[in-house]
Protein backbone atom coordinates (compact mmCIF):
# COMPACT_ATOMS: atom_id res chain seq x y z
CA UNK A 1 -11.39 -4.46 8.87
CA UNK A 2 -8.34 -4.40 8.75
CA UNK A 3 -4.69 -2.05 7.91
CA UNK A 4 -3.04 -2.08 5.10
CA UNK A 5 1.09 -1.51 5.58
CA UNK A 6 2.14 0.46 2.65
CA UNK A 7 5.94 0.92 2.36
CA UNK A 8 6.97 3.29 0.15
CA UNK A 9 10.26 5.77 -0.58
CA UNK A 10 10.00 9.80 -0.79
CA UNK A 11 11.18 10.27 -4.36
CA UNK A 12 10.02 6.89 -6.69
CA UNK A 13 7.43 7.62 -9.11
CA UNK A 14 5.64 4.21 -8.90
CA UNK A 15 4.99 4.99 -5.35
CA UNK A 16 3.37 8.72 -6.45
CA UNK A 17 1.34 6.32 -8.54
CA UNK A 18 0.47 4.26 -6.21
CA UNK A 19 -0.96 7.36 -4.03
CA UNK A 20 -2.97 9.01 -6.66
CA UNK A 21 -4.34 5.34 -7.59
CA UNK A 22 -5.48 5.00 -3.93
CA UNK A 23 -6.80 8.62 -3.95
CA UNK A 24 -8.68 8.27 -7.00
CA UNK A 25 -10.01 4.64 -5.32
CA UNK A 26 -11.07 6.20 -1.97
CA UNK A 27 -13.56 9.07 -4.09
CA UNK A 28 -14.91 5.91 -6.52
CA UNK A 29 -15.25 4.07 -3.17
CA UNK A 30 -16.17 5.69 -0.03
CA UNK A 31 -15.74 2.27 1.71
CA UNK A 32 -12.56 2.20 1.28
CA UNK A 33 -11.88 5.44 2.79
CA UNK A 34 -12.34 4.18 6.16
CA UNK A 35 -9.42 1.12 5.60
CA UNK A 36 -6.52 2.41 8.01
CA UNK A 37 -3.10 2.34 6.11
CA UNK A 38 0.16 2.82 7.75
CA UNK A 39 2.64 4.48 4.84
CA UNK A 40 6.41 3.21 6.17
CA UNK A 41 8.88 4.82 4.34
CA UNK A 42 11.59 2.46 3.72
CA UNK A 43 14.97 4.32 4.51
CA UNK A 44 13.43 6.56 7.49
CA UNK A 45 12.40 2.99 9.17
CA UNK A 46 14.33 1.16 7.64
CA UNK A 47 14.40 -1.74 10.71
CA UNK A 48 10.98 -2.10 10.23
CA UNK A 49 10.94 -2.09 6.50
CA UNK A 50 13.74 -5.04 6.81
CA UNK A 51 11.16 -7.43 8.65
CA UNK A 52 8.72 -7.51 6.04
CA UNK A 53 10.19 -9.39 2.87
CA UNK A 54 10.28 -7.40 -0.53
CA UNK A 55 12.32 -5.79 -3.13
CA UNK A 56 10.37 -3.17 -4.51
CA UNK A 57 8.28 -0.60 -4.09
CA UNK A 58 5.39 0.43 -3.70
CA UNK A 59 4.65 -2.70 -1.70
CA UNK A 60 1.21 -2.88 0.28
CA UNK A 61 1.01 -5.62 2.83
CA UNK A 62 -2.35 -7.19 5.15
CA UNK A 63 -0.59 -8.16 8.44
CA UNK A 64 2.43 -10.20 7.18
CA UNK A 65 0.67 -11.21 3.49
CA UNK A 66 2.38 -9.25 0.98
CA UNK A 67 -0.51 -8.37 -1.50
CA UNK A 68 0.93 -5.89 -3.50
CA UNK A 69 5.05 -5.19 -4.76
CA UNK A 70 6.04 -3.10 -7.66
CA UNK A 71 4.52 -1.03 -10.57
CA UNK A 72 1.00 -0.40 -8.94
CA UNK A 73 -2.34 -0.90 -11.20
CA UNK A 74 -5.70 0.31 -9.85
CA UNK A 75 -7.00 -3.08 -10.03
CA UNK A 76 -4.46 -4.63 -7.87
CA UNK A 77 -4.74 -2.09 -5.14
CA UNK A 78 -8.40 -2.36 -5.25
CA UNK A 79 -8.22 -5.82 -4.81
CA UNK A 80 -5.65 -5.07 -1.67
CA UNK A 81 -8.32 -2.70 -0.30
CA UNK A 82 -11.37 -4.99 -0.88
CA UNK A 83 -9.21 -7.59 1.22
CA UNK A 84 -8.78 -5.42 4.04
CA UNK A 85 -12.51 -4.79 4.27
CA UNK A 86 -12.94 -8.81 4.45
């Protein structure tokens, strides 16, 4: 298994999307309750945030894969989670 890195900023909407999307995932799924996810947000470590390359946000990487950027869908981060359990 392995962690998802989820950077993210306090106060965009697409990232509250993004939460209650995983949320609603993790009660359809109970697999993917046990994937470990490390929420970054972006300004508060911000040297971190600037090794990863993105632009937006929400953006949900697997090690250094970005698998995820932008306006989240459920499908997309269920595909991010089903990778994680590979």
């Amino acid at each position: 298994m392995k962690e998802i890195t989820y950077f993210y900023l306090k106060n965009c909407p697409f990232c509250r999307q993004a939460d209650q999307m995983i949320q609603e995932l993790v009660a359809q799924e109970t697999k993917f309750s046990a994937v470990p996810i490390n929420k970054i947000e972006e300004r508060e470590q911000a040297d971190l945030a600037n090794e990863y390359d993105y632009y937006f946000v929400p953006c949900l990487y697997i090690g250094k894969a970005k698998m995820m950027e932008g306006v989240p869908t459920l499908e997309k981060i269920r595909e991010v989670f089903l990778a994680a359990l590979d």
